[in-house]
N, C-alpha and C. Protein backbone atom coordinates (compact mmCIF):
# COMPACT_ATOMS: atom_id res chain seq x y z
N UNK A 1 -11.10 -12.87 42.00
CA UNK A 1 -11.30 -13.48 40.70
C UNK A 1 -12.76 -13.92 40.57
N UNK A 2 -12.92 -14.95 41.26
CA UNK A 2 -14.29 -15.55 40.57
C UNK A 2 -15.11 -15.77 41.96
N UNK A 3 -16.48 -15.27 42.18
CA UNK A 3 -16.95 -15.09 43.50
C UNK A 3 -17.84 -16.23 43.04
N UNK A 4 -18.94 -16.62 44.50
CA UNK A 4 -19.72 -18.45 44.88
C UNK A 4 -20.45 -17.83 43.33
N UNK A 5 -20.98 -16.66 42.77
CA UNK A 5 -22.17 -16.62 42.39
C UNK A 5 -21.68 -17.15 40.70
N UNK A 6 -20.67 -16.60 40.46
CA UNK A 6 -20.33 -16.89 38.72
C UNK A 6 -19.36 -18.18 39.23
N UNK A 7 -18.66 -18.89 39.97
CA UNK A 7 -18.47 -20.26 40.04
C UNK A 7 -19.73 -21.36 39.72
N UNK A 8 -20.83 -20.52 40.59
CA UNK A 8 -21.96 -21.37 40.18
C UNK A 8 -22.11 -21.73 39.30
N UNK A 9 -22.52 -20.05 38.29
CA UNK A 9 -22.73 -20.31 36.86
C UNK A 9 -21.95 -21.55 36.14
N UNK A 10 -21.07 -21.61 36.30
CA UNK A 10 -20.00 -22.64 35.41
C UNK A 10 -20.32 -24.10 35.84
N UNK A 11 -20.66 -23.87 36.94
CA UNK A 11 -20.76 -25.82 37.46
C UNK A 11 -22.44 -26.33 37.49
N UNK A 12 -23.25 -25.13 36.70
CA UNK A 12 -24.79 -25.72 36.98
C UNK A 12 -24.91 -27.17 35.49
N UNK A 13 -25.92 -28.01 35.51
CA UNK A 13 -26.09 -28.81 34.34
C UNK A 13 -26.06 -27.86 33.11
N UNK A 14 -25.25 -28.87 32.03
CA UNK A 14 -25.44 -28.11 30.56
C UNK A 14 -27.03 -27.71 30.08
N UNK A 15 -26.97 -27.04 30.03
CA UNK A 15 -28.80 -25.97 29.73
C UNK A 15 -28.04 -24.50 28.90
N UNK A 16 -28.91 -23.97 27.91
CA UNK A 16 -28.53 -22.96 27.48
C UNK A 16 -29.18 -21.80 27.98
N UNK A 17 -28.68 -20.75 28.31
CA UNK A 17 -29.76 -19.37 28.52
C UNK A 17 -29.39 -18.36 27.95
N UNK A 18 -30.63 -17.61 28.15
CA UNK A 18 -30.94 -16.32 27.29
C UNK A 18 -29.80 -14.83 27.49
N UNK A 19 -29.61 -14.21 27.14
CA UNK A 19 -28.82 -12.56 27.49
C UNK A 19 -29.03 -12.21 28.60
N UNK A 20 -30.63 -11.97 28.77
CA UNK A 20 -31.30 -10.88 29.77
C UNK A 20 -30.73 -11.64 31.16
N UNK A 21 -30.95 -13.03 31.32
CA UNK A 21 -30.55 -14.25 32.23
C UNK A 21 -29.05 -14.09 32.79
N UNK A 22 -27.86 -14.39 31.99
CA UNK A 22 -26.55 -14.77 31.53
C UNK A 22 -26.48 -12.95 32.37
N UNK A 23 -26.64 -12.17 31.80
CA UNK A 23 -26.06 -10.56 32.00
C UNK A 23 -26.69 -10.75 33.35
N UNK A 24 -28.07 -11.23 34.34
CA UNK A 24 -28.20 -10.69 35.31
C UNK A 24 -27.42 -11.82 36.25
N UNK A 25 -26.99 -12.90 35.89
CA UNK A 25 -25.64 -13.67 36.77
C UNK A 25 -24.70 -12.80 36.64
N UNK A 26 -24.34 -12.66 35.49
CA UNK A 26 -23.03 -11.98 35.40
C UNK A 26 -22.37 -10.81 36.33
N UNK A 27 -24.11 -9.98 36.80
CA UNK A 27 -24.04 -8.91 37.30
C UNK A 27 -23.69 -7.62 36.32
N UNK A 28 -24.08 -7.62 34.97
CA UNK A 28 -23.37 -6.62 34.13
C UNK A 28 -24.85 -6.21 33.33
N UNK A 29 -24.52 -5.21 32.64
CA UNK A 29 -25.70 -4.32 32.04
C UNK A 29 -26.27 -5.81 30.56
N UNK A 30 -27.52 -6.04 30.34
CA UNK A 30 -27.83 -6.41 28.84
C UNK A 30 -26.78 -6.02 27.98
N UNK A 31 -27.03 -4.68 27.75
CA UNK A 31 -26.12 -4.06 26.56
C UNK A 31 -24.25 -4.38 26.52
N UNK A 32 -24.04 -4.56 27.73
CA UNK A 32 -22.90 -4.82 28.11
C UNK A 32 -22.49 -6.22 27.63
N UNK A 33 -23.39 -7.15 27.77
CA UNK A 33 -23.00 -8.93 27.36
C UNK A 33 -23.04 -8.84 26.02
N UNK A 34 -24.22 -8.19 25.70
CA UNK A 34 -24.76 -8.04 23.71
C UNK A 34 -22.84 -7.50 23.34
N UNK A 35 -22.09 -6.17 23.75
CA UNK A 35 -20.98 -6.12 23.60
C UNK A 35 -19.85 -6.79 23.48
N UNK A 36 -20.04 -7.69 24.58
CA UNK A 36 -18.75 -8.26 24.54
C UNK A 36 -19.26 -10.33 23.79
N UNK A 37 -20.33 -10.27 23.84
CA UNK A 37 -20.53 -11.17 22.53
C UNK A 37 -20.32 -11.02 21.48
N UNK A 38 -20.57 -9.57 20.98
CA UNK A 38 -20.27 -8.92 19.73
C UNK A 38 -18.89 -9.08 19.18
N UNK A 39 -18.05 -8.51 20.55
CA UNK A 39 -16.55 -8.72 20.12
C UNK A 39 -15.78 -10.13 20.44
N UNK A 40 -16.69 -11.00 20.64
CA UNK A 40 -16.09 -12.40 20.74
C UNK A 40 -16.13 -12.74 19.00
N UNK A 41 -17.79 -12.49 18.55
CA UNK A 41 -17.65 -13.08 16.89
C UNK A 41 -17.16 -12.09 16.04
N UNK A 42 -16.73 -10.81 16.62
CA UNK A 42 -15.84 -10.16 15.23
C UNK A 42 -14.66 -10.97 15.21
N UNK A 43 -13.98 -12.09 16.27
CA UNK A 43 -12.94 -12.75 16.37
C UNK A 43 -13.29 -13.57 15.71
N UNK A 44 -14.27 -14.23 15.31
CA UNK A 44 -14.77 -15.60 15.01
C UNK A 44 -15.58 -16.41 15.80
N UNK A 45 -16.01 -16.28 17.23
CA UNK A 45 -16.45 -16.71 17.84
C UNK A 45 -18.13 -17.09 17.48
N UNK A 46 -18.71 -18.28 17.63
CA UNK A 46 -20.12 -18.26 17.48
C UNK A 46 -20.70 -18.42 18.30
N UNK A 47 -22.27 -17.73 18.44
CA UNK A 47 -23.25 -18.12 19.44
C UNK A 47 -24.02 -18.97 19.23
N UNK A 48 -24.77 -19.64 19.60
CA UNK A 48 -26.25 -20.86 18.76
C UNK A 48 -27.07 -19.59 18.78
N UNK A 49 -27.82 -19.68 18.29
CA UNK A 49 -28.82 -18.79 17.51
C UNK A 49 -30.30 -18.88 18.06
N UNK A 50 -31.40 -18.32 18.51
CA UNK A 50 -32.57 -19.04 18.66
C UNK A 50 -33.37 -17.98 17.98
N UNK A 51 -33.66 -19.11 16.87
CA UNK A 51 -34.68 -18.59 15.66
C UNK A 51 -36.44 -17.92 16.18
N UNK A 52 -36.39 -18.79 16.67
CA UNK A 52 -38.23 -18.47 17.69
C UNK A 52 -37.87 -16.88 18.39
N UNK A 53 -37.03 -16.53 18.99
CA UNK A 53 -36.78 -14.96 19.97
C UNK A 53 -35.65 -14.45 19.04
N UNK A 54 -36.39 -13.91 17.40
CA UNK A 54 -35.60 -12.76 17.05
C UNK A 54 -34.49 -12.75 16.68
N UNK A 55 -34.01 -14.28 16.81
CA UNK A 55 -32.76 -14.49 16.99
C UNK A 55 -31.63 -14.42 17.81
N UNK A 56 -31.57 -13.97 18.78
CA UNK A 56 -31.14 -13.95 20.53
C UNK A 56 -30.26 -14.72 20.35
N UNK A 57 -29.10 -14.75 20.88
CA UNK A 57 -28.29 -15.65 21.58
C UNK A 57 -28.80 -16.50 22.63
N UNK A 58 -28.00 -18.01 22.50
CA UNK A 58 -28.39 -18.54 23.61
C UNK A 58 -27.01 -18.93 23.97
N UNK A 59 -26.58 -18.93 24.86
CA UNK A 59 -25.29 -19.27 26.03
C UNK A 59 -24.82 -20.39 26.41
N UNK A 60 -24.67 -21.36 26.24
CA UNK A 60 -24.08 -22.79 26.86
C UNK A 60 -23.50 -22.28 27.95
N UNK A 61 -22.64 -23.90 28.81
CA UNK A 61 -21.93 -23.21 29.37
C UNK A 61 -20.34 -23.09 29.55
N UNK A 62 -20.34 -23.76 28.19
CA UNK A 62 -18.50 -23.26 27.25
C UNK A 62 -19.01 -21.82 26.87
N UNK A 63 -19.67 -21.07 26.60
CA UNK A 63 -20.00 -19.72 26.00
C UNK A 63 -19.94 -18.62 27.36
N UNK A 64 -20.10 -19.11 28.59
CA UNK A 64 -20.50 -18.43 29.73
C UNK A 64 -19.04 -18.40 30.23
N UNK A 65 -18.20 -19.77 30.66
CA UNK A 65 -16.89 -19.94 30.89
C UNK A 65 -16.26 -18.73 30.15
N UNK A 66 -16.48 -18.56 28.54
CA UNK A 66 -15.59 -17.64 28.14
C UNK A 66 -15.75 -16.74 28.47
N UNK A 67 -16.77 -15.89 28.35
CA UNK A 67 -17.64 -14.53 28.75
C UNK A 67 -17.21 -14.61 30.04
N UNK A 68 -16.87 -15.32 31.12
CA UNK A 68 -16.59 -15.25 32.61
C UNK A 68 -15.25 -14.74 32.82
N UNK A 69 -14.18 -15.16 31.91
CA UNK A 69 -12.63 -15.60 31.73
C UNK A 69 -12.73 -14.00 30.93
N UNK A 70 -13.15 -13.44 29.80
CA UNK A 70 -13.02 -11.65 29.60
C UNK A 70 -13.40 -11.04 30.69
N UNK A 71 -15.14 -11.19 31.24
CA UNK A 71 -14.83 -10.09 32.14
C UNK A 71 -14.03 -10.53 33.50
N UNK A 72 -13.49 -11.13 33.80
CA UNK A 72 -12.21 -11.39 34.96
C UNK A 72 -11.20 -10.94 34.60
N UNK A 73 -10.82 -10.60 32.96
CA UNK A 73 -9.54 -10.01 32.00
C UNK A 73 -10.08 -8.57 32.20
N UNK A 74 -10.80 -8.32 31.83
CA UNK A 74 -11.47 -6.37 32.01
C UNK A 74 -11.09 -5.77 33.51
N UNK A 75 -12.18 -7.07 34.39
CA UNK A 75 -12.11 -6.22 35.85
C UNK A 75 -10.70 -6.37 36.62
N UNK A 76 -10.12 -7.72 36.29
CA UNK A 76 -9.08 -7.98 37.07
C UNK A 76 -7.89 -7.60 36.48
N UNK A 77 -7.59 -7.34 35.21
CA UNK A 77 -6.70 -7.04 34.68
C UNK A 77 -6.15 -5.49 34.13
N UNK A 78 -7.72 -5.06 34.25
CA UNK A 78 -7.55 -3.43 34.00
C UNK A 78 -7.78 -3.14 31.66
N UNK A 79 -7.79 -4.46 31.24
CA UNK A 79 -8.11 -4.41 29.91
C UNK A 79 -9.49 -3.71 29.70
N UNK A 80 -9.37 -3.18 27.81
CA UNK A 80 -10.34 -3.10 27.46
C UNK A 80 -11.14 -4.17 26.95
N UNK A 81 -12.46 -3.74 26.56
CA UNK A 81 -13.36 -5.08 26.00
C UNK A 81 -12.47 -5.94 24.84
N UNK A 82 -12.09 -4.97 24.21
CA UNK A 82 -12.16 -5.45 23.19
C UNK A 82 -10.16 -6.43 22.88
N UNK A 83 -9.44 -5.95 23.64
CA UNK A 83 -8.25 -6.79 24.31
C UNK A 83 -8.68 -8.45 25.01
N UNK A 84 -9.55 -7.72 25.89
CA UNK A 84 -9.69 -9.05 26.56
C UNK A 84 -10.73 -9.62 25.80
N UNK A 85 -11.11 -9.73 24.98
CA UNK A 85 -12.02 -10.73 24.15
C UNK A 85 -10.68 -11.48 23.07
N UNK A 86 -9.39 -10.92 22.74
CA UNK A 86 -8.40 -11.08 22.32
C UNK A 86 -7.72 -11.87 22.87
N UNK A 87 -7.74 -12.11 24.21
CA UNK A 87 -6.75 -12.31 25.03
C UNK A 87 -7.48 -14.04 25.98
N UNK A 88 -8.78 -13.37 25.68
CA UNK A 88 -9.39 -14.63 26.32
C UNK A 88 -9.60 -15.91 24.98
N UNK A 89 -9.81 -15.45 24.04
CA UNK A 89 -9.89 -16.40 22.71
C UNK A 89 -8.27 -16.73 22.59
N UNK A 90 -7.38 -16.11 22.62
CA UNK A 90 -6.12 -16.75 22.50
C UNK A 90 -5.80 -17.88 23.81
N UNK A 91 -6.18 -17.82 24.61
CA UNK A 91 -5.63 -19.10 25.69
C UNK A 91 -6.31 -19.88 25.18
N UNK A 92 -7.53 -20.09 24.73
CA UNK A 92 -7.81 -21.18 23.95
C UNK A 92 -7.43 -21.88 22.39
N UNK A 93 -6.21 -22.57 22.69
CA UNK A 93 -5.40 -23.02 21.41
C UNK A 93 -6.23 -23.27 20.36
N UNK A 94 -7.24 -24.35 20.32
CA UNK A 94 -7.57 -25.20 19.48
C UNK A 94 -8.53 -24.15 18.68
N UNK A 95 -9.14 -22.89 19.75
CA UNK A 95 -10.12 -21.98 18.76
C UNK A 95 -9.81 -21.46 17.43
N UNK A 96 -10.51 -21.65 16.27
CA UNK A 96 -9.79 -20.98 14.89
C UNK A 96 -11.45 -20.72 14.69
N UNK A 97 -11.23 -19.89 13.78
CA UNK A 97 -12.56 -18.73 13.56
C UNK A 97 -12.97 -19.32 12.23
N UNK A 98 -12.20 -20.34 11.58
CA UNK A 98 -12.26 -20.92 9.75
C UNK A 98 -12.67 -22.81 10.69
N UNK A 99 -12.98 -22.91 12.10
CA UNK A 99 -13.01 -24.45 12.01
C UNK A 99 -14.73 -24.92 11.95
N UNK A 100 -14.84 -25.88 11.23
CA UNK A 100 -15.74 -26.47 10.68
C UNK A 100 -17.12 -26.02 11.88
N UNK A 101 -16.42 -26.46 13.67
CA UNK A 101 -17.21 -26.01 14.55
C UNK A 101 -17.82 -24.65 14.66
N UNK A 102 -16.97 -23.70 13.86
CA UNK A 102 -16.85 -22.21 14.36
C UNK A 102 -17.76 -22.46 12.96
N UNK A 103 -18.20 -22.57 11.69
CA UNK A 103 -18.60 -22.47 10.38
C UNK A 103 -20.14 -22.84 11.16
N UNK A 104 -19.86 -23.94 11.60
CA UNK A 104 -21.58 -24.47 11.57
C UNK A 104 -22.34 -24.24 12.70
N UNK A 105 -21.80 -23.19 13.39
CA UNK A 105 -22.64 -22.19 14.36
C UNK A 105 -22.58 -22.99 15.65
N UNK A 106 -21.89 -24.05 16.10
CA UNK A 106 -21.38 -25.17 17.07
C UNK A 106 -20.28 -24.05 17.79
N UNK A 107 -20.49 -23.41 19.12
CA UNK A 107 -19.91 -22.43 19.93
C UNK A 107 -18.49 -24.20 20.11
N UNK A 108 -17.56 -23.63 20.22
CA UNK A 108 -16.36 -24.69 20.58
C UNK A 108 -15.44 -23.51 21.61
N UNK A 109 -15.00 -24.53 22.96
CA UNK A 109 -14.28 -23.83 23.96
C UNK A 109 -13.26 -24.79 24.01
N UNK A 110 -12.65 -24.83 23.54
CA UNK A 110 -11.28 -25.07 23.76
C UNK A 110 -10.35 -25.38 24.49
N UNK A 111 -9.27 -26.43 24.37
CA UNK A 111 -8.54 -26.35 26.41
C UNK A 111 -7.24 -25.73 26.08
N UNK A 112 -7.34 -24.79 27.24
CA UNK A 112 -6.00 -23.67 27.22
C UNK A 112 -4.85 -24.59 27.14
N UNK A 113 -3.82 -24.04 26.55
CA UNK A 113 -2.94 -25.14 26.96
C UNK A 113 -1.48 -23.91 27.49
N UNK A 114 -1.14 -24.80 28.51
CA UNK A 114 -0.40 -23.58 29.60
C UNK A 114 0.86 -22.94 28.92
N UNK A 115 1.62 -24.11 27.66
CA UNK A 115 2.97 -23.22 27.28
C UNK A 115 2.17 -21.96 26.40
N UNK A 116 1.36 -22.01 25.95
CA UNK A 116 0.60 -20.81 25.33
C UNK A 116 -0.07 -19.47 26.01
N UNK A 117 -0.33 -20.03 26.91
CA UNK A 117 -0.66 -18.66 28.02
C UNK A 117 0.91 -18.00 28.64
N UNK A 118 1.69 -19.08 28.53
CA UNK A 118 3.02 -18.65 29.34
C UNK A 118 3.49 -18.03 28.42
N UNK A 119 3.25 -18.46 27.04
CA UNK A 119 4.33 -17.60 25.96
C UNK A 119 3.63 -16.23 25.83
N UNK A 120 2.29 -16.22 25.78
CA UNK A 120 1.49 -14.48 25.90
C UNK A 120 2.23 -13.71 26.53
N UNK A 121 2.26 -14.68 27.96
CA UNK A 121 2.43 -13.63 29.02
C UNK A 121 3.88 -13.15 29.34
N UNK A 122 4.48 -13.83 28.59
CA UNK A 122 6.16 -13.82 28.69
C UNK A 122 5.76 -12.37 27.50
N UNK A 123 5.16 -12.43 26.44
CA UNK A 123 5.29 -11.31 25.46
C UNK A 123 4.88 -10.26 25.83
N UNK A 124 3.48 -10.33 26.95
CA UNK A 124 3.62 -9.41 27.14
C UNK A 124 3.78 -8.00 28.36
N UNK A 125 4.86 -9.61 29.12
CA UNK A 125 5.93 -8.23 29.73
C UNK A 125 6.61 -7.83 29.05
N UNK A 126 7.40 -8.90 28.31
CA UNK A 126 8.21 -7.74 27.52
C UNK A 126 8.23 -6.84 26.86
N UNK A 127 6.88 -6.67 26.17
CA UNK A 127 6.16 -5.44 25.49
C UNK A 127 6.12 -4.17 26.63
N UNK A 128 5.45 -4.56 27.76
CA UNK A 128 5.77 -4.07 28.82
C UNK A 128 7.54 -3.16 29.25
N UNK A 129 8.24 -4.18 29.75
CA UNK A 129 9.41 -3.81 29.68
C UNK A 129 9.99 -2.88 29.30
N UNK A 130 10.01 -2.92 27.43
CA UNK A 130 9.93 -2.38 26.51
C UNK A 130 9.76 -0.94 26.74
N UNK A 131 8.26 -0.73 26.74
CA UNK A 131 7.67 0.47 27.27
C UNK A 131 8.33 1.38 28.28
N UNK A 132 8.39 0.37 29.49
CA UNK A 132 8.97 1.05 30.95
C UNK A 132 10.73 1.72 30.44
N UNK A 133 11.44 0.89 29.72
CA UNK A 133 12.47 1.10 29.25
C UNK A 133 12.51 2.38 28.09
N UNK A 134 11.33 2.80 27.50
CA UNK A 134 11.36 3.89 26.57
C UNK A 134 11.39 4.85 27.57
N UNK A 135 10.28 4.60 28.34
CA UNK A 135 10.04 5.87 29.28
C UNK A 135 10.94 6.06 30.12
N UNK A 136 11.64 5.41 30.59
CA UNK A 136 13.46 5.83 31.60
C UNK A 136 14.15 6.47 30.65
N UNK A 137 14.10 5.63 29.49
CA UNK A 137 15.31 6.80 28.40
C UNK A 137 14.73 8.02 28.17
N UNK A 138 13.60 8.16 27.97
CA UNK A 138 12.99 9.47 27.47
C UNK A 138 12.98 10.36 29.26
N UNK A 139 13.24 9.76 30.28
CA UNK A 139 13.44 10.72 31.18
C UNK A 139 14.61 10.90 31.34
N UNK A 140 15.63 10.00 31.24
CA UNK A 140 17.29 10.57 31.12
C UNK A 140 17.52 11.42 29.81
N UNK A 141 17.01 11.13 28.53
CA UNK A 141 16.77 12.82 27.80
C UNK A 141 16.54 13.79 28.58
N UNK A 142 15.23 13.25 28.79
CA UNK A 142 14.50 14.90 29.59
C UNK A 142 15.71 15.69 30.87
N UNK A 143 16.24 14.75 31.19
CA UNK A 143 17.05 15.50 32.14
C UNK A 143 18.32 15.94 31.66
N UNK A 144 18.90 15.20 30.43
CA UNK A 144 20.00 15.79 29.71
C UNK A 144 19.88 16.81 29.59
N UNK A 145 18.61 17.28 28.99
CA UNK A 145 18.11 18.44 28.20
C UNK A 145 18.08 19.34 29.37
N UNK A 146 17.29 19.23 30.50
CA UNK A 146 17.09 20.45 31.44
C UNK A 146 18.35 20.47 31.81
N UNK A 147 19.61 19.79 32.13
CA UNK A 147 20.68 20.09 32.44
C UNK A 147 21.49 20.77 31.23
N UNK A 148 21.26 20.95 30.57
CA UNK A 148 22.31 21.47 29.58
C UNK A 148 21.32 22.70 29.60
N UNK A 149 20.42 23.12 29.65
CA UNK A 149 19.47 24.10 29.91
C UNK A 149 20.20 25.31 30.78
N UNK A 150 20.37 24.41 32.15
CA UNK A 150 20.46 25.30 33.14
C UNK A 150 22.23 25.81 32.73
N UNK A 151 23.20 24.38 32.74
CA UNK A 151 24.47 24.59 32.49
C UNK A 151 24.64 26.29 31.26
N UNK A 152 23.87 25.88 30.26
CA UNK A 152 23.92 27.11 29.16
C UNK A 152 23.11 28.34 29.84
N UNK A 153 22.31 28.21 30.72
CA UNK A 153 21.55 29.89 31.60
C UNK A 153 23.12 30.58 32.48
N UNK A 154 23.42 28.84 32.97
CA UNK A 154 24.80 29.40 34.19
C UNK A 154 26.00 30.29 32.98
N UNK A 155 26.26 29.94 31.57
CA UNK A 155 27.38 30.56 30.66
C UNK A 155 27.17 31.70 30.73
N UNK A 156 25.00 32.04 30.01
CA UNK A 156 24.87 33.36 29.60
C UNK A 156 25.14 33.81 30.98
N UNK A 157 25.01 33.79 32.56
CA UNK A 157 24.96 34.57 33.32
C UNK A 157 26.22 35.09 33.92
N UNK A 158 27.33 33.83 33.27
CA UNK A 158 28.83 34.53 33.60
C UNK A 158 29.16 35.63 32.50
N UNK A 159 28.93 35.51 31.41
CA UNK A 159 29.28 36.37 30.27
C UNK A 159 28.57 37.57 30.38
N UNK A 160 27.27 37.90 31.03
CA UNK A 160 26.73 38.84 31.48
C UNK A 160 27.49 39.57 32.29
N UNK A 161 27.90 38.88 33.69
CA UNK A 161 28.56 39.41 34.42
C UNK A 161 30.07 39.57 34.04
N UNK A 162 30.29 39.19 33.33
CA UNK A 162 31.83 39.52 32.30
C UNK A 162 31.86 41.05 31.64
N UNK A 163 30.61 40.88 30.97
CA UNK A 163 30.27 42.09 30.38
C UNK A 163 30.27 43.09 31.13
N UNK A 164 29.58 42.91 32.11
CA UNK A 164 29.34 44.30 33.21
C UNK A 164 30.76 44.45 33.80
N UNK A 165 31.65 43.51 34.19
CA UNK A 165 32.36 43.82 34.86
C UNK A 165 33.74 44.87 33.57
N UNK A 166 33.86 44.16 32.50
CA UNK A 166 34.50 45.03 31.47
C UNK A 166 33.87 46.29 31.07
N UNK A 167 32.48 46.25 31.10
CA UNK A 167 31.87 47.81 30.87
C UNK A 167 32.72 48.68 32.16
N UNK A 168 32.58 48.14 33.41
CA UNK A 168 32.62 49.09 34.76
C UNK A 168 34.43 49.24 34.18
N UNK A 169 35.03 48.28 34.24
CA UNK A 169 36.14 48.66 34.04
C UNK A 169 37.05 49.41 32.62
N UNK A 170 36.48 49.33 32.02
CA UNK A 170 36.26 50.41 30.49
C UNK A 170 36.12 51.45 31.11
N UNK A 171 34.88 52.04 31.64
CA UNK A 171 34.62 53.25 32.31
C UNK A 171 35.42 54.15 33.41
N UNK A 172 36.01 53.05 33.78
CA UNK A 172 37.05 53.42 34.60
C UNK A 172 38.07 54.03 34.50
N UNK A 173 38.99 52.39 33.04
CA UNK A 173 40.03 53.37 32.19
C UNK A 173 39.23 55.07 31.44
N UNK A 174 38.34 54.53 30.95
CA UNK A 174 38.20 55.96 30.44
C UNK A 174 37.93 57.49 31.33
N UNK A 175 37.98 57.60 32.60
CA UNK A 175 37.83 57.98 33.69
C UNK A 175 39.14 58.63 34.53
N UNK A 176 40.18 56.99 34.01
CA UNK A 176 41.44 57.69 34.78
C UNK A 176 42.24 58.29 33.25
N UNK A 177 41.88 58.09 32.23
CA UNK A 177 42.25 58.52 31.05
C UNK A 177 41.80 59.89 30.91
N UNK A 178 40.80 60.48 31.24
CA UNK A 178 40.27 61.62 31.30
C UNK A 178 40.75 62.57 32.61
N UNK A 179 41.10 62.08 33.44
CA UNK A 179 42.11 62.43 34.15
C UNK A 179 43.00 62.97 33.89
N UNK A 180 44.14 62.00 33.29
CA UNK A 180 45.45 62.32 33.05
C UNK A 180 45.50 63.33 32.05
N UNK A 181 44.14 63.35 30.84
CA UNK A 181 44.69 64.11 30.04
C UNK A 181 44.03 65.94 30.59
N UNK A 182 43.23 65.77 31.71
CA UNK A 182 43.15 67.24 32.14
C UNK A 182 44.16 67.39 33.29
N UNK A 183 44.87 66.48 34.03
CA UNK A 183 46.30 66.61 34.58
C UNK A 183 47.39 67.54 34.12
N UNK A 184 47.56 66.44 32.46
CA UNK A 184 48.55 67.15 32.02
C UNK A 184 48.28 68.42 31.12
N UNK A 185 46.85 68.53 31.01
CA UNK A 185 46.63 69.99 30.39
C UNK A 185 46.42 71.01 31.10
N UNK A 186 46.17 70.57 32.58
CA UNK A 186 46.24 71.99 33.96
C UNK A 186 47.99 72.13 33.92
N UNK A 187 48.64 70.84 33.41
CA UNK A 187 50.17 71.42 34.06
C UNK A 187 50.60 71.93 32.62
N UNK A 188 50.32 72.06 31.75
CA UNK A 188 50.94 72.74 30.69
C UNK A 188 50.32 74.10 30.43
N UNK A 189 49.10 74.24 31.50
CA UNK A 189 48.85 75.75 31.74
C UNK A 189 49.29 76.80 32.59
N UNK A 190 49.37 75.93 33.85
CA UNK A 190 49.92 76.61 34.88
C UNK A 190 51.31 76.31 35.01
N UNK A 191 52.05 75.04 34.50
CA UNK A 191 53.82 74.97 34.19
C UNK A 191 53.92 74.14 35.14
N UNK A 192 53.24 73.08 35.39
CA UNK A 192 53.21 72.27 37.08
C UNK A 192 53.53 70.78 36.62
């Protein structure tokens, strides 16, 4: 989960820093933090702003905590960015994207509160579940199907051999039928 170097991050004095800074703790690409900042404020999320550099983000370290808590959701969880920016803003109850804090560019982190992470996570095994449960039924189809497959190959191959065996024996009667009738036409020649 969380190694000495990004624990650090979280427990140094409140000070804000820059992207280039924040991404090389993080251990992750620039472009990569600019990303998943991006998809924190399509949620609502705000950064403080620094007017002097272009406008840059600057990071607290409620802003870093969060950014720490997605990518631990990405790497540890196997999510995409843009889930776990979903997923990490929802454990934080109190976050709303319309609150006065979130309006006036005041980054607000929120305290998780645990029946809310428990109710996620209860949803989403069962979403889970769900899933695992489509895919068993859709393989007991799949095997209905190849069994009635093979069962209907095993019909055509008796009725085949039905066939052949009534052809051979057709041929047969017609055989001992052709017989009898040059039998009885040698004995109505010769009187036998």
């Amino acid at each position: 989960m969380n190694t000495e170097q990004e624990i650090s991050v979280a427990t140094e004095p409140l000070r804000e820093i820059r992207s280039r800074e924040l991404a090389g703790r993080l251990k992750i690409a620039d472009s990569t933090l600019r990303k998943y900042s991006s998809l924190l404020e399509k949620h609502g999320y705000t950064f403080k702003r620094e007017p002097d550099n272009n406008n840059g983000r600057l990071y607290s370290d409620q802003d870093i905590a969060l950014l720490l808590e997605m990518k631990e959701i990405i790497d540890d969880l196997n999510q995409k960015p843009i889930m776990a920016a979903s997923i990490a803003l929802s454990r934080r109850v109190d976050f709303s994207p319309n609150s006065p804090a979130a309006q006036d560019g005041t980054p607000t982190v929120p305290k998780v509160s645990e029946e809310v992470v428990l109710a996620k996570f209860e949803q989403r095994m069962q979403s889970y579940l769900e899933d695992i449960m489509t895919v068993e039924e859709g393989k007991k189809i799949t095997e209905g199907i190849e069994r009635f497959v093979e069962a209907t190959q095993e019909v055509s191959r008796k009725k085949d051999e039905e066939i052949k065996l009534l052809k051979q024996r057709n041929e047969m009667l017609e055989e001992a039928l052709k017989k009898e009738k040059k039998k009885s036409f040698l004995q109505r020649l010769f009187g036998g």
